[in-house]
PDB file of N, CA and C in Angstrom:
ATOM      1  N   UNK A   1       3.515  -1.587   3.838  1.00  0.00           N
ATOM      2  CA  UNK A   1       2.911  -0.320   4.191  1.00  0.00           C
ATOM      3  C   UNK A   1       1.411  -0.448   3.938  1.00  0.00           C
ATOM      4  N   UNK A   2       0.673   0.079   4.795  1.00  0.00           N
ATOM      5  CA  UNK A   2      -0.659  -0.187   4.804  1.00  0.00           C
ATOM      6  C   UNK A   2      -1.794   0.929   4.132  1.00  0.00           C
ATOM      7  N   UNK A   3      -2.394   0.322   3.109  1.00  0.00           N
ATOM      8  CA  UNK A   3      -3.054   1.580   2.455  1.00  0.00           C
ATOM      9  C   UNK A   3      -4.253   2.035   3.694  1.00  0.00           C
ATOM     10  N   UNK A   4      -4.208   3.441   3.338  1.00  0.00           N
ATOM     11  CA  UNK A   4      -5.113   4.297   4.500  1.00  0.00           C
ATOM     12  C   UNK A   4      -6.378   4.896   3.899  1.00  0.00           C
ATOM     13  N   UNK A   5      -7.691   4.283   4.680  1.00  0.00           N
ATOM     14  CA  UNK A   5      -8.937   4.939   4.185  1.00  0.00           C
ATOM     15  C   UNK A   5      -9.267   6.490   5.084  1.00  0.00           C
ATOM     16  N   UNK A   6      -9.619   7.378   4.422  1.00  0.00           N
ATOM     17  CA  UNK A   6     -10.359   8.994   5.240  1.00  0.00           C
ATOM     18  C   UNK A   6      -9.819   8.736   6.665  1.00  0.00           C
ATOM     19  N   UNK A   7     -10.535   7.868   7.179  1.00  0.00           N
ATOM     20  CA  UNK A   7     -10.574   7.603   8.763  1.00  0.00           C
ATOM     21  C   UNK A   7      -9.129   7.451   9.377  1.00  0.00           C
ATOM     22  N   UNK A   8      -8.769   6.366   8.522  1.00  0.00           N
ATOM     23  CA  UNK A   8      -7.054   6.236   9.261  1.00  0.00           C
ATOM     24  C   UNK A   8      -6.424   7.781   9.019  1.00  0.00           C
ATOM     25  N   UNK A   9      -6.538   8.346   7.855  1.00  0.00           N
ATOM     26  CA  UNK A   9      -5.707  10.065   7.693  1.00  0.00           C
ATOM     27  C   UNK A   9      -6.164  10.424   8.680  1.00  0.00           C
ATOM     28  N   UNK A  10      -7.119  10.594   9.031  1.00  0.00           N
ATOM     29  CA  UNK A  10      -8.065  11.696  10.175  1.00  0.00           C
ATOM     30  C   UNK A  10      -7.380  11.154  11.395  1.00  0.00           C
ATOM     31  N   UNK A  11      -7.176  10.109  11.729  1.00  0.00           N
ATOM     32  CA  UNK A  11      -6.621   9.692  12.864  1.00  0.00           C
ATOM     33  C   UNK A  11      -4.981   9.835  13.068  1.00  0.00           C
ATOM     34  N   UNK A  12      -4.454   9.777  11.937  1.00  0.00           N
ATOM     35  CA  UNK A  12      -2.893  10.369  12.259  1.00  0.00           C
ATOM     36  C   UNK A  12      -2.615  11.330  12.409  1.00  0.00           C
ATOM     37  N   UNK A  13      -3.263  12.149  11.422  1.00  0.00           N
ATOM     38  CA  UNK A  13      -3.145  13.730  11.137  1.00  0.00           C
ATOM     39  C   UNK A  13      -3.568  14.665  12.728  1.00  0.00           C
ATOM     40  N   UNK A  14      -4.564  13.851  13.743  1.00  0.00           N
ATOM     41  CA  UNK A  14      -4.838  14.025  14.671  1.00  0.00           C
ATOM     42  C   UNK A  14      -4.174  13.577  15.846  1.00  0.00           C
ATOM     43  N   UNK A  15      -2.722  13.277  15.808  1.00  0.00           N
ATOM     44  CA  UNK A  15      -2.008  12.631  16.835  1.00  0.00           C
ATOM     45  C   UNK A  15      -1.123  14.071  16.787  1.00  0.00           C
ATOM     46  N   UNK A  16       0.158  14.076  17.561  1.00  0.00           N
ATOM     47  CA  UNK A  16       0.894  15.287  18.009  1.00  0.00           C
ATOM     48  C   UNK A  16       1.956  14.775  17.578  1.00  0.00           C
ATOM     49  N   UNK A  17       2.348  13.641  16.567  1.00  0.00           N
ATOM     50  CA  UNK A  17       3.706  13.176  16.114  1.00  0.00           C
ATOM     51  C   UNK A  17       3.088  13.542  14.438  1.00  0.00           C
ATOM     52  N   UNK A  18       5.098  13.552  13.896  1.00  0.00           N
ATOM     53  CA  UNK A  18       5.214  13.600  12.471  1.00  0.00           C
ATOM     54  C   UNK A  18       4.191  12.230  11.962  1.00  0.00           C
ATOM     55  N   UNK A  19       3.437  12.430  11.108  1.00  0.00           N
ATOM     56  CA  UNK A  19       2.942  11.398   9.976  1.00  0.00           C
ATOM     57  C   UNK A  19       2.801  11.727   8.419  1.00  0.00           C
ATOM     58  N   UNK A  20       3.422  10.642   7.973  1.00  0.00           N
ATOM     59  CA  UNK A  20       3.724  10.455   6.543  1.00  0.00           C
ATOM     60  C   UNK A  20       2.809   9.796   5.803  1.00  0.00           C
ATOM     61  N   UNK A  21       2.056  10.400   4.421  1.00  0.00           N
ATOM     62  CA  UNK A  21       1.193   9.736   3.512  1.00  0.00           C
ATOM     63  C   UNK A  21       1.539  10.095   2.203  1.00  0.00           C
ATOM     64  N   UNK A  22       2.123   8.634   1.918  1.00  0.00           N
ATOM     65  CA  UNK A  22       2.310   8.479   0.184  1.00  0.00           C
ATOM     66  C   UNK A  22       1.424   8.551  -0.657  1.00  0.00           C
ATOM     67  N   UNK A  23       1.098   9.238  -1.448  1.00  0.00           N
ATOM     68  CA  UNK A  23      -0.043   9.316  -2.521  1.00  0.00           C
ATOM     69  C   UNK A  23       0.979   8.746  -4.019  1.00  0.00           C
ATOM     70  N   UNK A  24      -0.054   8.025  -4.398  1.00  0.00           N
ATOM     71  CA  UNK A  24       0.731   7.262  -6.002  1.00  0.00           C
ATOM     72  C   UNK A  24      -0.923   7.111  -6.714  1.00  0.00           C
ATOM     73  N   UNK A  25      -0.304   6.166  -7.516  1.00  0.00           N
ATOM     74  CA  UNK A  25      -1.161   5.709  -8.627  1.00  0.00           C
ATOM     75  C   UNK A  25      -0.862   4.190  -8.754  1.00  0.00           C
ATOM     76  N   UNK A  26      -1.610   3.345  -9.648  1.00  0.00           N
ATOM     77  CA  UNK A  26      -0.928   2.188  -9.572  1.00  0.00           C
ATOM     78  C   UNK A  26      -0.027   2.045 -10.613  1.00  0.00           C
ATOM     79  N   UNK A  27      -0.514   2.935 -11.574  1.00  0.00           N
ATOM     80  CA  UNK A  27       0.060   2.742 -13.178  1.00  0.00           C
ATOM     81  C   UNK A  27       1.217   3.147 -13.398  1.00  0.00           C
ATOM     82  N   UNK A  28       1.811   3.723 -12.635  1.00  0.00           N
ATOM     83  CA  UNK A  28       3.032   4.823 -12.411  1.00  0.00           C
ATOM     84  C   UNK A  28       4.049   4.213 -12.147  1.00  0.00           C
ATOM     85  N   UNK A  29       5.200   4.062 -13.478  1.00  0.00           N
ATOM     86  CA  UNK A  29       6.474   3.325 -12.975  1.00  0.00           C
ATOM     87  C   UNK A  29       6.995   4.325 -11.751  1.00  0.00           C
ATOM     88  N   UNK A  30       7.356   5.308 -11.533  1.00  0.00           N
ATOM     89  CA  UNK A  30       7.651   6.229 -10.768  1.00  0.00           C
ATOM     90  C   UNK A  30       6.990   5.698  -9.494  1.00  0.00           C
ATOM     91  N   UNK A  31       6.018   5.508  -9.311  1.00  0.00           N
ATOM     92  CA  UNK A  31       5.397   5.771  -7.953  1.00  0.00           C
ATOM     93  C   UNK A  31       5.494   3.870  -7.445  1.00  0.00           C
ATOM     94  N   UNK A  32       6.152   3.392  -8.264  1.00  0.00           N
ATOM     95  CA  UNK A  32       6.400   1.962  -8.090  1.00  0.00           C
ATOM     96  C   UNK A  32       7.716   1.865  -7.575  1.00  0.00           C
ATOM     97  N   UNK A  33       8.987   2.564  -7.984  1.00  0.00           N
ATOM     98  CA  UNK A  33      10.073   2.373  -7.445  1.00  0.00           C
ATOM     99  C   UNK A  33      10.037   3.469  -6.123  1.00  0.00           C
ATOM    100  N   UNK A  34       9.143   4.793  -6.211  1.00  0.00           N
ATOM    101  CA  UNK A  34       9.141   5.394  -4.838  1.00  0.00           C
ATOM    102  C   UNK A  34       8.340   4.509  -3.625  1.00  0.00           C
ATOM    103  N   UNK A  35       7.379   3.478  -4.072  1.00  0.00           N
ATOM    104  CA  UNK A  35       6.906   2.423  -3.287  1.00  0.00           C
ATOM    105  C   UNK A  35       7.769   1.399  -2.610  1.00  0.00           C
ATOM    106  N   UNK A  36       8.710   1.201  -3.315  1.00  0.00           N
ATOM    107  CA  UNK A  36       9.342   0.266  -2.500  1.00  0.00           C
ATOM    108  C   UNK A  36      10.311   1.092  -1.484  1.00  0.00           C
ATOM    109  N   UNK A  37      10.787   2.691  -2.255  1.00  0.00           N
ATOM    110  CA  UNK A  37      11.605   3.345  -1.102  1.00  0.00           C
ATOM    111  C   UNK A  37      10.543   3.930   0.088  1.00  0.00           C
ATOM    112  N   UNK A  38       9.787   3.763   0.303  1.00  0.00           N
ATOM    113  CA  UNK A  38       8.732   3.707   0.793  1.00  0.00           C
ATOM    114  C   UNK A  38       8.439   3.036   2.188  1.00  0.00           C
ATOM    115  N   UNK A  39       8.698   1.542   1.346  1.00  0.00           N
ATOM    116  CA  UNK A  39       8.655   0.371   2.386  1.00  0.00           C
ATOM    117  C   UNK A  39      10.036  -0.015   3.013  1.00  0.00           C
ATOM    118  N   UNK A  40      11.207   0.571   2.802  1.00  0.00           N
ATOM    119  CA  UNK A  40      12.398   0.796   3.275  1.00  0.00           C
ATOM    120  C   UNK A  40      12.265   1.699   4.351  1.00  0.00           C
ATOM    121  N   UNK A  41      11.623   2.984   4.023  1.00  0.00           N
ATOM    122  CA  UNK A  41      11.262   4.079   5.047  1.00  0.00           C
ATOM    123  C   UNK A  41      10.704   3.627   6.113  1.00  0.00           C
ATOM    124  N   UNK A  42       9.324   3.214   5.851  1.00  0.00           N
ATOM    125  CA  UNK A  42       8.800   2.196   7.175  1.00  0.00           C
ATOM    126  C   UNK A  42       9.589   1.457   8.313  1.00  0.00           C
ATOM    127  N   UNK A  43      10.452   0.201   7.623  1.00  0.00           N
ATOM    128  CA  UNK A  43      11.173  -0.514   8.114  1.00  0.00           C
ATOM    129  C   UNK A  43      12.440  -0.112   9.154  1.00  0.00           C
ATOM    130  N   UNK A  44      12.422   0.998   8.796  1.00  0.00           N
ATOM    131  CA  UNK A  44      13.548   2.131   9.203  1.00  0.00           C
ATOM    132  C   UNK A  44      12.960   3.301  10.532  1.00  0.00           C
ATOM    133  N   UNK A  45      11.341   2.819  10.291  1.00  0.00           N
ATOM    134  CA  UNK A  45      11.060   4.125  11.369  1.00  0.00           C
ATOM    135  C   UNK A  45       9.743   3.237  11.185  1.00  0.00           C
ATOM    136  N   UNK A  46       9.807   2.635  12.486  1.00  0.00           N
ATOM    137  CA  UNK A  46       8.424   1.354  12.614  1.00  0.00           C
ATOM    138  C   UNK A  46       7.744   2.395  13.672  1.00  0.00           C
ATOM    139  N   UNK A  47       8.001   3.230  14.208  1.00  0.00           N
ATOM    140  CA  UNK A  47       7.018   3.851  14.992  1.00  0.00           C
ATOM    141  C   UNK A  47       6.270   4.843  14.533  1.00  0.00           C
ATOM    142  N   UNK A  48       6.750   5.463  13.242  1.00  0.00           N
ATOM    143  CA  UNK A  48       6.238   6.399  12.770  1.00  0.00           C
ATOM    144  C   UNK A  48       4.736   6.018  11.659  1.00  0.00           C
ATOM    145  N   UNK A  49       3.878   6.805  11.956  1.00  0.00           N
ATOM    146  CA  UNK A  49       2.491   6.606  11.418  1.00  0.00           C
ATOM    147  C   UNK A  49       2.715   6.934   9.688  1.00  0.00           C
ATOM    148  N   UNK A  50       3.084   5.736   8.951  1.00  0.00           N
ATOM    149  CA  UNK A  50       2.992   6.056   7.696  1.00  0.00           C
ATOM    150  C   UNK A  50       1.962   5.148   6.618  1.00  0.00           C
ATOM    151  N   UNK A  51       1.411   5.747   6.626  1.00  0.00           N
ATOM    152  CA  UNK A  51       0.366   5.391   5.296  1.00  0.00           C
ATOM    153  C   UNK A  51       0.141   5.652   4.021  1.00  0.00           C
ATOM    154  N   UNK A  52      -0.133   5.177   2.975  1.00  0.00           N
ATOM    155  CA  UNK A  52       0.056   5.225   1.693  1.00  0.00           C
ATOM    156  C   UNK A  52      -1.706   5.349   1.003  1.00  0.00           C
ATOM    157  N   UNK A  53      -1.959   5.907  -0.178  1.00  0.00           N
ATOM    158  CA  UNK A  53      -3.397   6.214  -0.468  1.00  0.00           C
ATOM    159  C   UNK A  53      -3.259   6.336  -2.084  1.00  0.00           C
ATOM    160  N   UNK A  54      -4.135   5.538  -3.373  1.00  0.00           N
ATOM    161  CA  UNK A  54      -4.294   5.667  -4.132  1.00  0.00           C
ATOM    162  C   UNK A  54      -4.993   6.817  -4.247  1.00  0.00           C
ATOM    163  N   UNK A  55      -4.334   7.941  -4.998  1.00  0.00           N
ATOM    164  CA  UNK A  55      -5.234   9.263  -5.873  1.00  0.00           C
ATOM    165  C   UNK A  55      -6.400   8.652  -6.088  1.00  0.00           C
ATOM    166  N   UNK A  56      -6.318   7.872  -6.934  1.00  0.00           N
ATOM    167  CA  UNK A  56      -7.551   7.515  -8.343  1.00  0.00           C
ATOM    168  C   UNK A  56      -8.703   7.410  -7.431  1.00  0.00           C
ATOM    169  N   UNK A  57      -8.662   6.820  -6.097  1.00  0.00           N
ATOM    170  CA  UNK A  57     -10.199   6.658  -5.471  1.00  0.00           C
ATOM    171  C   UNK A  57     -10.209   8.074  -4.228  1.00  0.00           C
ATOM    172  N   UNK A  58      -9.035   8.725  -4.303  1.00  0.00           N
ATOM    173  CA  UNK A  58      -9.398   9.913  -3.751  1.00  0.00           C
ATOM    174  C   UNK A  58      -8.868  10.973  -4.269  1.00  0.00           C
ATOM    175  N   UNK A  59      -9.755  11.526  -4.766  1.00  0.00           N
ATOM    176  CA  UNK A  59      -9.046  12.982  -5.750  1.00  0.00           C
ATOM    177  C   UNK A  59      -9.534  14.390  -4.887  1.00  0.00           C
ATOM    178  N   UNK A  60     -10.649  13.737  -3.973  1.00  0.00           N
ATOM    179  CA  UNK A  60     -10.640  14.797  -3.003  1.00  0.00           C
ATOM    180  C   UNK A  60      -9.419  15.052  -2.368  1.00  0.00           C
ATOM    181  N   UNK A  61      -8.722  14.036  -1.946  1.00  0.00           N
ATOM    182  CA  UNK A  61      -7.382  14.489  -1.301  1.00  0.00           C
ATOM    183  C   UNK A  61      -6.020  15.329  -1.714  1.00  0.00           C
ATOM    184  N   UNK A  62      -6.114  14.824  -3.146  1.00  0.00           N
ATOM    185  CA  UNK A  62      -5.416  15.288  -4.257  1.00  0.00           C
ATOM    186  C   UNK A  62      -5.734  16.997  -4.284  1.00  0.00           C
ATOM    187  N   UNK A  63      -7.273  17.312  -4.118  1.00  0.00           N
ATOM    188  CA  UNK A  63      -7.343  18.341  -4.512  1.00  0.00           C
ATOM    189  C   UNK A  63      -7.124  19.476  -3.122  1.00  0.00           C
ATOM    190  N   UNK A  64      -7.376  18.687  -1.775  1.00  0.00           N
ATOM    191  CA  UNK A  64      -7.552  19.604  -0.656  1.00  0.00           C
ATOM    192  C   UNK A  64      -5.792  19.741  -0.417  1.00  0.00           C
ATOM    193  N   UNK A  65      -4.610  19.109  -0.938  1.00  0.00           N
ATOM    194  CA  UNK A  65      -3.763  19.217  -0.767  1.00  0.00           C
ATOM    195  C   UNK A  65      -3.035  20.035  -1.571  1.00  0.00           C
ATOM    196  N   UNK A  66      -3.779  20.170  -2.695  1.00  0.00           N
ATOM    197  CA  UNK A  66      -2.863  20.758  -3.885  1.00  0.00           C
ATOM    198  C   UNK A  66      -2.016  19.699  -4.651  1.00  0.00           C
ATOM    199  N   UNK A  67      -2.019  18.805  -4.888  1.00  0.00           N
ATOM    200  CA  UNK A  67      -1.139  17.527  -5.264  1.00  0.00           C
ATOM    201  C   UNK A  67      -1.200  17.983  -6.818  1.00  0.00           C
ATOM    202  N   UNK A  68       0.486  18.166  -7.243  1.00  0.00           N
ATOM    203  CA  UNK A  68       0.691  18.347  -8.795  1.00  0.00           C
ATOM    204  C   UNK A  68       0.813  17.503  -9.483  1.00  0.00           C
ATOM    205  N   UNK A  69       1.596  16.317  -8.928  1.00  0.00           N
ATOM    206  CA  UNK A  69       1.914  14.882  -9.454  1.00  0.00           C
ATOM    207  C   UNK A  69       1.845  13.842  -8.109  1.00  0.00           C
ATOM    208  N   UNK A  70       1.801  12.701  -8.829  1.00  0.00           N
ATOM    209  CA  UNK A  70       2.591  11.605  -8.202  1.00  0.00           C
ATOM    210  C   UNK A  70       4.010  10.777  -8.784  1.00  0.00           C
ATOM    211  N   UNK A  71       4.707  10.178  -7.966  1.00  0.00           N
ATOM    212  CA  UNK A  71       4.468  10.197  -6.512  1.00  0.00           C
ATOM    213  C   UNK A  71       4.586  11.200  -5.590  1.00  0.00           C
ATOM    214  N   UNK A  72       4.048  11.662  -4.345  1.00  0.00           N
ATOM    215  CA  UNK A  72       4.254  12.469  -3.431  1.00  0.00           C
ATOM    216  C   UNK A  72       4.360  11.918  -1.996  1.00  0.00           C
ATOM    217  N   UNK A  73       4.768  12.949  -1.395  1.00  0.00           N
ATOM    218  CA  UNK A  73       4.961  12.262  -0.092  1.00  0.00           C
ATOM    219  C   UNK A  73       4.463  13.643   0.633  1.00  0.00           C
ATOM    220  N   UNK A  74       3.686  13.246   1.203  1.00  0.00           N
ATOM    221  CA  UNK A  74       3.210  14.391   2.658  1.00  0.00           C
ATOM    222  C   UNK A  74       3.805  14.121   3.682  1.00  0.00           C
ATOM    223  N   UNK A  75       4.352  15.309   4.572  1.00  0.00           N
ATOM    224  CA  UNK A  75       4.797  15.003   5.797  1.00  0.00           C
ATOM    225  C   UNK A  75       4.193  15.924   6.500  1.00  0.00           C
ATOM    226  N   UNK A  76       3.425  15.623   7.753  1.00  0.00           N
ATOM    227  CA  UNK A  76       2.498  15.830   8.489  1.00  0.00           C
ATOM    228  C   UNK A  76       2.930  16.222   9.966  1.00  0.00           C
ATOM    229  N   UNK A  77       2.990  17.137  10.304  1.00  0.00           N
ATOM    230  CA  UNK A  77       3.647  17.818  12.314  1.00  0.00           C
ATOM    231  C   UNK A  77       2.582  18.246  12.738  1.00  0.00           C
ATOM    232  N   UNK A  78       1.883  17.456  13.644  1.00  0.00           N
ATOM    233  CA  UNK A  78       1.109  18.177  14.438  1.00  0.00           C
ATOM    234  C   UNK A  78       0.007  18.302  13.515  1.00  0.00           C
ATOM    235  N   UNK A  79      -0.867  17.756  12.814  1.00  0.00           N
ATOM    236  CA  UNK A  79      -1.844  17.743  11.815  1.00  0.00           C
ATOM    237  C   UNK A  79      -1.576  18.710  10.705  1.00  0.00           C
ATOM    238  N   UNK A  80      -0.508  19.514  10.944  1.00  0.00           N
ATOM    239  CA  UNK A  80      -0.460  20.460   9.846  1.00  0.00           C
ATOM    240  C   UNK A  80       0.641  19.929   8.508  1.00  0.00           C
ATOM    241  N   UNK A  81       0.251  20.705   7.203  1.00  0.00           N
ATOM    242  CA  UNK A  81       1.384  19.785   6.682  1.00  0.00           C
ATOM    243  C   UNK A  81       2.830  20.574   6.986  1.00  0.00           C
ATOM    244  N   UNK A  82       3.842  19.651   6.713  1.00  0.00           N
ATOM    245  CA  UNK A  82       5.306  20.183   6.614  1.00  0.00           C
ATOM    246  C   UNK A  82       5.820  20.288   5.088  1.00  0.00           C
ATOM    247  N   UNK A  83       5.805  19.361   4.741  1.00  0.00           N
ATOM    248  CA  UNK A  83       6.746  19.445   3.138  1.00  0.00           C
ATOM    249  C   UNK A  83       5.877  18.617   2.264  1.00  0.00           C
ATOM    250  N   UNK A  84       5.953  18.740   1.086  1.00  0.00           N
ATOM    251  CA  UNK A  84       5.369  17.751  -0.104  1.00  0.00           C
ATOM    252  C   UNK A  84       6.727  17.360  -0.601  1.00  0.00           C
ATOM    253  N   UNK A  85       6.701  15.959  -1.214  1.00  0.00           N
ATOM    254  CA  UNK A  85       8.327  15.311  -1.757  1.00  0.00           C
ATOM    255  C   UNK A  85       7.481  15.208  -2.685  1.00  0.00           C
ATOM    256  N   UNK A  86       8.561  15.400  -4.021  1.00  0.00           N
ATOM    257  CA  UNK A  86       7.661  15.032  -5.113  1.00  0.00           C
ATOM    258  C   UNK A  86       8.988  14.226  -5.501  1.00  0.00           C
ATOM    259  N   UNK A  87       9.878  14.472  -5.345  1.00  0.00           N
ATOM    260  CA  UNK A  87      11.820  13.665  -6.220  1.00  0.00           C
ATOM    261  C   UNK A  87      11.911  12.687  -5.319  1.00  0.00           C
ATOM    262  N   UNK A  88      12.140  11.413  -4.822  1.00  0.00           N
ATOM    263  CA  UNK A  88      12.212  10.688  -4.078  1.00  0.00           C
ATOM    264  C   UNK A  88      13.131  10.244  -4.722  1.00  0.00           C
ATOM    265  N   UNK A  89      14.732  10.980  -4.780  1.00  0.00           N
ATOM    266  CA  UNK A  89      15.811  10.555  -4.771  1.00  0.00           C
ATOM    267  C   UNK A  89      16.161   9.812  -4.365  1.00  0.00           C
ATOM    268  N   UNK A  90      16.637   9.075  -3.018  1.00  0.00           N
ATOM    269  CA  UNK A  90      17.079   7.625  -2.625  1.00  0.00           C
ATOM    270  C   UNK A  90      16.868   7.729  -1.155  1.00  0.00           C
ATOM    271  N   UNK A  91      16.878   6.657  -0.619  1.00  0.00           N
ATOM    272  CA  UNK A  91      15.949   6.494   0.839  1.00  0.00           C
ATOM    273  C   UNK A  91      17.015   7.331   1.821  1.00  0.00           C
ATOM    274  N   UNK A  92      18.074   7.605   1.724  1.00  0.00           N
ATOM    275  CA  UNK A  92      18.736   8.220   2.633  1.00  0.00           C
ATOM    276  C   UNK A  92      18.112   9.799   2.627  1.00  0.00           C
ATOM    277  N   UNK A  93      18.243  10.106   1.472  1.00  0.00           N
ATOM    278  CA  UNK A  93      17.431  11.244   1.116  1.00  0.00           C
ATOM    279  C   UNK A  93      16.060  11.400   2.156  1.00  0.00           C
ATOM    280  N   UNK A  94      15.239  10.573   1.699  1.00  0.00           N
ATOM    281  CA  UNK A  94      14.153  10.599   2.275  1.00  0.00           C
ATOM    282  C   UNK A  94      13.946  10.436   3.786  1.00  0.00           C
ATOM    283  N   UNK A  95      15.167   9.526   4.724  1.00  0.00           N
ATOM    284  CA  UNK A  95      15.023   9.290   6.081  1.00  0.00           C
ATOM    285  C   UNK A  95      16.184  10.819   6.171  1.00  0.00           C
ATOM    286  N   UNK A  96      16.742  11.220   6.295  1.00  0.00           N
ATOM    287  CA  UNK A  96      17.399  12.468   6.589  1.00  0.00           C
ATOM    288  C   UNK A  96      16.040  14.031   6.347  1.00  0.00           C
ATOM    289  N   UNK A  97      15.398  14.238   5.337  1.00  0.00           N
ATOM    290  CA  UNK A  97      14.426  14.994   5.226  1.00  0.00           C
ATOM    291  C   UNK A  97      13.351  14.852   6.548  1.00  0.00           C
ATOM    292  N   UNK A  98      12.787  13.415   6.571  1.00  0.00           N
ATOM    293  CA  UNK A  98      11.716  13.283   8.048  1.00  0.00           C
ATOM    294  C   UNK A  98      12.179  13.240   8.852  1.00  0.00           C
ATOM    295  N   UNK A  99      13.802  13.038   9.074  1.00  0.00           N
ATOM    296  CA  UNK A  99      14.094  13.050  10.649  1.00  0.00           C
ATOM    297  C   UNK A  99      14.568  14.531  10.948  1.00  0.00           C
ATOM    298  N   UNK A 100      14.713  15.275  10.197  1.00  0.00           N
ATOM    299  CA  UNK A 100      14.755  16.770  10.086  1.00  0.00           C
ATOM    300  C   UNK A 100      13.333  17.299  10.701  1.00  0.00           C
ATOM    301  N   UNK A 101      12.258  16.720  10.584  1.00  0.00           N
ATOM    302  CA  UNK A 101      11.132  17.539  11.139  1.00  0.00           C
ATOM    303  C   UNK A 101      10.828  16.516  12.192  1.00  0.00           C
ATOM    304  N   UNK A 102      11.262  15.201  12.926  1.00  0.00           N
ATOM    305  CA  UNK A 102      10.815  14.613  14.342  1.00  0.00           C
ATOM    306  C   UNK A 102      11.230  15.489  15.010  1.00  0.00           C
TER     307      UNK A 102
END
């Protein structure tokens, strides 16, 4: 999964399909095992625009989103948001939730 600078968000968030952006930390056992369900998600939905973004070098994002913790997951319709995941229970979980809003 490919980490995303301002520009790449601005450019998904600006398409007319669902897009997904993981926000973590690096330090975060949590946001380490939601990373790899993560890269399962991807693999599972190769067309879908998903990108991943360390907080720590953007806390602007953190803050224009409202972000309480990490890990999170934004899901994005139409540039607007849809849901924040903060439990990243198990990848079925997670591909049943986004294919609920394609």
């Amino acid at each position: 999964m490919q980490e995303w600078s301002r520009k790449m968000i601005s450019e998904a968030l600006a398409g007319d399909q669902v897009s997904l952006i993981y926000l973590y930390t690096p330090l975060c056992g949590t946001c380490q095992v939601a990373g790899k369900m993560m890269t399962v998600i991807k693999e599972l939905l190769p067309n879908l625009p998903i990108g991943k973004t360390d907080l720590n070098y953007m806390p602007d994002v953190a803050e224009k989103w409202e972000i309480e913790s990490v890990p999170c997951l934004l899901i994005f319709k139409k540039g607007m948001l849809e849901e924040k995941v903060y439990a990243f229970q198990s990848v079925p979980y997670l591909l049943n939730k986004i294919k609920s809003l394609i």
